[in-house]
Protein backbone atom coordinates (compact mmCIF):
# COMPACT_ATOMS: atom_id res chain seq x y z
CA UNK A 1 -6.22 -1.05 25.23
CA UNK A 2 -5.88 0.38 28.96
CA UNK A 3 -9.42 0.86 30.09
CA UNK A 4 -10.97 4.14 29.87
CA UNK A 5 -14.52 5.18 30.87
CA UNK A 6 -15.54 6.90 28.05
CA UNK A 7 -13.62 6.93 24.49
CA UNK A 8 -13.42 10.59 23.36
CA UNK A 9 -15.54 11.43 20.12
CA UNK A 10 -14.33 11.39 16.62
CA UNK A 11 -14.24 14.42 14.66
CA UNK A 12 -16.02 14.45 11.42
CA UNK A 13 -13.13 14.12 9.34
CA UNK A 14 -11.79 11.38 11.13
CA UNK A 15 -15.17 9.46 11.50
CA UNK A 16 -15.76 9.91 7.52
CA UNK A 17 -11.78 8.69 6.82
CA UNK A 18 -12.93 5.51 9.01
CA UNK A 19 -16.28 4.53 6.80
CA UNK A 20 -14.67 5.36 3.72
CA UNK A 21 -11.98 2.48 4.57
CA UNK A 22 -14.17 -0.26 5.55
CA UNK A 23 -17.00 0.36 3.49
CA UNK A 24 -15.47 1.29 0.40
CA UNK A 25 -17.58 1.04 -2.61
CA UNK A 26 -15.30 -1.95 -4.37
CA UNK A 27 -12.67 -3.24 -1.76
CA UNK A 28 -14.58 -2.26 1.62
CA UNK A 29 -17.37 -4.23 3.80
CA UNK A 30 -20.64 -5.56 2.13
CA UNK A 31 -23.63 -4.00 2.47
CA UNK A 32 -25.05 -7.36 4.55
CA UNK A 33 -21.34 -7.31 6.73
CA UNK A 34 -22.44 -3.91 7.53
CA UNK A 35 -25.65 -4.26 8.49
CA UNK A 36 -24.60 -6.90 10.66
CA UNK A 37 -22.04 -5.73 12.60
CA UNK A 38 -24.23 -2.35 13.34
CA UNK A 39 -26.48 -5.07 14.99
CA UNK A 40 -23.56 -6.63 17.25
CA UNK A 41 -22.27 -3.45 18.52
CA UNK A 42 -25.69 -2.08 18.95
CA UNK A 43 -26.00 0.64 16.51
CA UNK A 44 -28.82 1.91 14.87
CA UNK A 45 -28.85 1.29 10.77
CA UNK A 46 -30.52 5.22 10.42
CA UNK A 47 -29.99 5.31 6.19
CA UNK A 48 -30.21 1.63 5.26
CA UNK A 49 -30.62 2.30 1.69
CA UNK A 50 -27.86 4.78 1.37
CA UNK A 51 -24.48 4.60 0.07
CA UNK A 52 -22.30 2.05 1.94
CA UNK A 53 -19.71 4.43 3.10
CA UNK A 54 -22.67 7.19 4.32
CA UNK A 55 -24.35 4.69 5.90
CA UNK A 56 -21.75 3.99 8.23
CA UNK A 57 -21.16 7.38 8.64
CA UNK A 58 -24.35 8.32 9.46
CA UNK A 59 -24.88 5.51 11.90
CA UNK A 60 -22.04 5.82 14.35
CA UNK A 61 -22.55 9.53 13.55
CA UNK A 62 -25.91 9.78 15.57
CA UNK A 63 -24.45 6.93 18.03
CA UNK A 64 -21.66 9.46 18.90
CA UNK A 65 -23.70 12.73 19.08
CA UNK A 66 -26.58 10.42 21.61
CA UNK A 67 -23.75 8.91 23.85
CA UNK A 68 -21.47 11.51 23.37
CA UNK A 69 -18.50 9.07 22.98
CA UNK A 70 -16.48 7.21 20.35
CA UNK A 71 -16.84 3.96 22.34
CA UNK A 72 -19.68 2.57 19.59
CA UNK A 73 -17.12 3.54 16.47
CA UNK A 74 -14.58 1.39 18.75
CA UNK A 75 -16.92 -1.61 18.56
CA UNK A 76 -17.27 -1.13 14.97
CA UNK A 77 -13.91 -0.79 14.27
CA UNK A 78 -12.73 -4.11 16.12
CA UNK A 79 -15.96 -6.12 14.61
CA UNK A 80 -15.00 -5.31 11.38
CA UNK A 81 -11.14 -5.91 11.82
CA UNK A 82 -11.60 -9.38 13.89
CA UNK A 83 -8.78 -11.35 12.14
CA UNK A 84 -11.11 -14.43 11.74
CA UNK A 85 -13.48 -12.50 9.27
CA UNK A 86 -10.27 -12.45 6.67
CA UNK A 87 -9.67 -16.36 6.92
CA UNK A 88 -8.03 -16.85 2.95
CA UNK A 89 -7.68 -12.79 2.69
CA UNK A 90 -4.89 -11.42 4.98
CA UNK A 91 -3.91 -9.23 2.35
CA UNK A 92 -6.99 -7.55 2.55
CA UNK A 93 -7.15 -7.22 6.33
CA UNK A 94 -3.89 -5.99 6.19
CA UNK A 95 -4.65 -2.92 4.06
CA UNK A 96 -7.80 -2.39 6.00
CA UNK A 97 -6.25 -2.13 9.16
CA UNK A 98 -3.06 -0.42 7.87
CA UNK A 99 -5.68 2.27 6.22
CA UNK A 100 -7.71 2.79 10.01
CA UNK A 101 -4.55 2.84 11.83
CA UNK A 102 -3.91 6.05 10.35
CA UNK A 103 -7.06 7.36 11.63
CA UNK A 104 -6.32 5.46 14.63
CA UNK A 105 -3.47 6.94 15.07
CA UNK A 106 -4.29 11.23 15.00
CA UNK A 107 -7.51 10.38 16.45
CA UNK A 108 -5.70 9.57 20.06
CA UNK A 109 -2.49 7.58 20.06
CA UNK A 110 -4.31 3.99 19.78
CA UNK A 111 -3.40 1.40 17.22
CA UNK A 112 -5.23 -1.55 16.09
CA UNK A 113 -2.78 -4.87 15.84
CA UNK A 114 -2.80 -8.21 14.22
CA UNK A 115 -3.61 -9.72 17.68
CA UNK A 116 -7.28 -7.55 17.11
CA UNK A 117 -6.91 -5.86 20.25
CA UNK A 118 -6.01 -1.65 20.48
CA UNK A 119 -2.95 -0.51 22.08
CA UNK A 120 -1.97 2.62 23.12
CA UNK A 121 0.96 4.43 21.66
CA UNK A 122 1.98 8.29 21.49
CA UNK A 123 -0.66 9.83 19.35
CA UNK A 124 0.50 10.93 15.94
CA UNK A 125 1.06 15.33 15.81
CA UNK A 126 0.39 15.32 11.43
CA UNK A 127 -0.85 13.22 8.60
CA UNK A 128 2.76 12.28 7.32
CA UNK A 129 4.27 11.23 10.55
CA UNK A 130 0.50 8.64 11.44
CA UNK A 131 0.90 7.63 7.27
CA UNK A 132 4.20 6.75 8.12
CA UNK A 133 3.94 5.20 11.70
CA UNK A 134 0.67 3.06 10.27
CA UNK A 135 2.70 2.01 6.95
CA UNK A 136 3.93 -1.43 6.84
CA UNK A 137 5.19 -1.76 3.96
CA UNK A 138 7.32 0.57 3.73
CA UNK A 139 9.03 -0.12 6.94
CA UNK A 140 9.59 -3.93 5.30
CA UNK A 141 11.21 -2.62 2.73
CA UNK A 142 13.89 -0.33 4.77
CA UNK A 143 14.27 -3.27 7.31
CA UNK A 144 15.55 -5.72 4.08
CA UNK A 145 17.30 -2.75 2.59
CA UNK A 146 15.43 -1.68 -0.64
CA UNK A 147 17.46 0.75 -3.11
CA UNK A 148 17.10 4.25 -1.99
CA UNK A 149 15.43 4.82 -5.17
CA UNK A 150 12.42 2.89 -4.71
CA UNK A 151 11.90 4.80 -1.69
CA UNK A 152 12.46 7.95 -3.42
CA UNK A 153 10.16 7.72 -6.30
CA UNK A 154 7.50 5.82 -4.87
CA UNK A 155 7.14 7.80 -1.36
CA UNK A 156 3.92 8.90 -1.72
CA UNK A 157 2.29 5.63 -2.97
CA UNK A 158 3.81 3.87 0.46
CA UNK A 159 2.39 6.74 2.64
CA UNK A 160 -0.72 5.40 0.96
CA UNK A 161 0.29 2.01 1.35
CA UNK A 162 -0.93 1.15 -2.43
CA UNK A 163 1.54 -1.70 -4.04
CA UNK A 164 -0.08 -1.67 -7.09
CA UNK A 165 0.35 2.21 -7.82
CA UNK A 166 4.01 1.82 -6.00
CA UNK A 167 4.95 -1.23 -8.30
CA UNK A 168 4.07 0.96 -11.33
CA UNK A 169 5.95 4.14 -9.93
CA UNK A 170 9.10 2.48 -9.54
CA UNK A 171 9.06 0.79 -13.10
CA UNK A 172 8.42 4.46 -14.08
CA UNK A 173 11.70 5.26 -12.58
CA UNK A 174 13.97 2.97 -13.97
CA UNK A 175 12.61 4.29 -17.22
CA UNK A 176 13.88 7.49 -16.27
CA UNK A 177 16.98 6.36 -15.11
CA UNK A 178 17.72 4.78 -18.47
CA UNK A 179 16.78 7.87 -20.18
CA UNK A 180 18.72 10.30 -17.95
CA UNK A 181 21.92 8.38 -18.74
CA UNK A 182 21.77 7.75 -22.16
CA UNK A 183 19.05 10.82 -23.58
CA UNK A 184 17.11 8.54 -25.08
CA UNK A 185 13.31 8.98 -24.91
CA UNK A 186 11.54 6.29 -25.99
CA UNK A 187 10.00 3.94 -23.29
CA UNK A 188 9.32 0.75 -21.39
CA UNK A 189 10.43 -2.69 -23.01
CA UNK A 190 11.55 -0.72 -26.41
CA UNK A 191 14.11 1.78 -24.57
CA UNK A 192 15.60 -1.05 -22.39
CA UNK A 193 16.46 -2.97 -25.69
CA UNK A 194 17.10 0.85 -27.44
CA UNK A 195 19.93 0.89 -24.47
CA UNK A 196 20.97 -2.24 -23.48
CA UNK A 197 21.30 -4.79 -26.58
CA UNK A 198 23.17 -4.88 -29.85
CA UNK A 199 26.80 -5.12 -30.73
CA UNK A 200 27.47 -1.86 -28.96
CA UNK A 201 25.05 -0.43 -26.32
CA UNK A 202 24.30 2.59 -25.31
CA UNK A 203 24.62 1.30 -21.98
CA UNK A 204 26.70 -0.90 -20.49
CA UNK A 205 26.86 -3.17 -17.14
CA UNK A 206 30.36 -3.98 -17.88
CA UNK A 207 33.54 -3.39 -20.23
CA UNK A 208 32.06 -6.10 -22.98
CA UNK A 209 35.43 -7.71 -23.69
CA UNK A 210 34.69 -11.48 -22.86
CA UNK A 211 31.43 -13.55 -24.09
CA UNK A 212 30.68 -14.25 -20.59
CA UNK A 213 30.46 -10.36 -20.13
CA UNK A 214 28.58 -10.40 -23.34
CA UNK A 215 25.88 -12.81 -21.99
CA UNK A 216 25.76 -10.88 -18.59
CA UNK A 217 24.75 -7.70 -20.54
CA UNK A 218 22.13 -9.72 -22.53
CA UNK A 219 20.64 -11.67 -19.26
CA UNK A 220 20.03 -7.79 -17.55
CA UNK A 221 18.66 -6.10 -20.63
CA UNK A 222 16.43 -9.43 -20.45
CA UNK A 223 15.40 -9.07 -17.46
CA UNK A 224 14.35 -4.99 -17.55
CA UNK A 225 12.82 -5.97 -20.88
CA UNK A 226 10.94 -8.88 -18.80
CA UNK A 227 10.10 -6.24 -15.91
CA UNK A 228 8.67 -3.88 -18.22
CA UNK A 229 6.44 -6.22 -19.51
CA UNK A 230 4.91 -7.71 -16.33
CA UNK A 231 4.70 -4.99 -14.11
CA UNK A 232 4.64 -1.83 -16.21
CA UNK A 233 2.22 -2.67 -18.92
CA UNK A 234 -0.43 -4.81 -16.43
CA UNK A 235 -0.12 -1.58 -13.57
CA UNK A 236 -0.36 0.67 -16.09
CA UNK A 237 -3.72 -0.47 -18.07
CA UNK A 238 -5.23 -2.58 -15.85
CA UNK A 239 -7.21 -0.99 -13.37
CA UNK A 240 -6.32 -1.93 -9.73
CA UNK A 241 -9.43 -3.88 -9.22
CA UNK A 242 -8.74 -6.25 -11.97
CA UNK A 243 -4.96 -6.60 -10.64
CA UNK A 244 -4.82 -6.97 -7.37
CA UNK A 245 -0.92 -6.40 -6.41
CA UNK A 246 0.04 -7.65 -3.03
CA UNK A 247 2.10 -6.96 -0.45
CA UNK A 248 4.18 -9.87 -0.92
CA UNK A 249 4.84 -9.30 -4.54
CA UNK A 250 5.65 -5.66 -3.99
CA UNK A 251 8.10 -6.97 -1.52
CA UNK A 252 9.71 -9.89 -3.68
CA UNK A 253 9.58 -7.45 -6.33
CA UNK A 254 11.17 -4.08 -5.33
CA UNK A 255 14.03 -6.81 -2.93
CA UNK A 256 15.08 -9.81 -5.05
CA UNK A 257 17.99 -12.22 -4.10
CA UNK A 258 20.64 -10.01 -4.25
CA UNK A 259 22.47 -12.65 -5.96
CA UNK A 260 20.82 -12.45 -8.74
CA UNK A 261 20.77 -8.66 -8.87
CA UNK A 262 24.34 -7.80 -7.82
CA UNK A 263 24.70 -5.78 -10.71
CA UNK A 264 21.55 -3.18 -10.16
CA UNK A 265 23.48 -1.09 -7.61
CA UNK A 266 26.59 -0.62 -10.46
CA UNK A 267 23.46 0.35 -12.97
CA UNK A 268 21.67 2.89 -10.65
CA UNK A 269 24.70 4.50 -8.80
């Protein structure tokens, strides 16, 4: 980051959106990492035995109101961030930084990258534009061309940059796709093999006049019967602690081989 005398202050908002990233109560920074880092940056611990989160907060809070200058919340932020705290866990560095950057990013045009340095960049003017601009997972998928749909349905869970809640909204939609083209209205596994198997489906991949067009039709519903099964039903009763869904599988998930899947553009167009 160019060098600047004195880092301008966070505003509350901005300050609270930080803390309640890295110290979340399940996912974020232990009470002990906390505590620590406070020490290396030189920070007062004012509410040790308070909520994580408000701890933080109220720590670099009276840091920035005595100096007068966001420099400490800096420290904090690269301390906490240092890619060799996440050795095993780059998933969860990932989301961490992805999450600040945000912040980061309305706060004054700086960014924090994978080499665990700040850079400067044009400072985000709203929310959706710094959601977007932080997101990289979303900007994975449009680079290796995910379906328009995915994109579509699952927009607000990749401003968020949550797989797990994305994976489940874009099972969700295929559901509705199925349903929209053949009124049926049951769900999941059942309405994939309500539409797609038997002698004469509902819906069809192909005109059904050969067994090897036959077998095609049973391998897809197979494999939206299979879909349902592992990534509806887990997303959708497991809570996200218990499941954590990665980047990588969201990516392998929502762009297969397309190979393998050169009939889903037929079934969705």
């Amino acid at each position: 980051m160019p060098a600047r005398s004195k880092p301008k202050r966070f505003s509350r908002a901005q300050l609270e959106a930080i803390c309640k990233v890295l110290a979340d109560t399940s996912e974020g920074l232990t009470g002990s990492e906390i505590g620590g880092i406070l020490g290396q940056v030189r920070v007062a611990d004012v509410s040790p035995g308070m909520t994580k989160w408000k701890r933080l907060f109220n720590a670099l809070a009276e840091e920035q109101n005595r100096t007068q200058s966001g420099d400490r919340v800096l420290a904090f932020i690269r301390h906490s961030l240092e890619p060799a705290r996440y050795q095993g866990d780059s998933a969860r560095l990932e989301e961490r930084r992805d999450r600040v950057n945000v912040t980061l990013l309305l706060y004054d045009g700086l960014k924090f990258g994978e080499d665990g340095k700040f850079h400067r960049t044009k400072r985000a003017s709203s929310l959706p534009e710094a959601q977007r601009r932080a997101n990289r997972l979303r900007s994975a998928l449009e680079r290796r061309g995910v379906h328009p749909d995915v994109l579509h349905y699952c927009s607000a869970e990749f401003l968020g940059d949550n797989p797990f809640h994305a994976v489940l909204e874009a099972t969700k939609s295929v559901a509705e796709k199925i349903r929209n083209k053949t009124g049926l209205t049951s769900d999941g596994a059942g309405l994939a093999q309500e539409a797609l198997t038997g002698n004469s489906p509902v819906l069809r991949i192909n005109a059904l006049v050969s067994e090897p067009q036959r077998g095609e039709q049973r391998g897809f519903a197979n494999l939206l019967i299979g879909m349902f099964g592992t990534f509806r039903n887990p997303t959708a009763h497991a809570a996200r602690v218990a499941w954590r869904m990665s980047e990588e599988d969201a990516l392998d998930l929502f762009t297969p081989d397309p190979a393998r899947w050169r009939d889903y553009g037929r079934f969705c167009t």
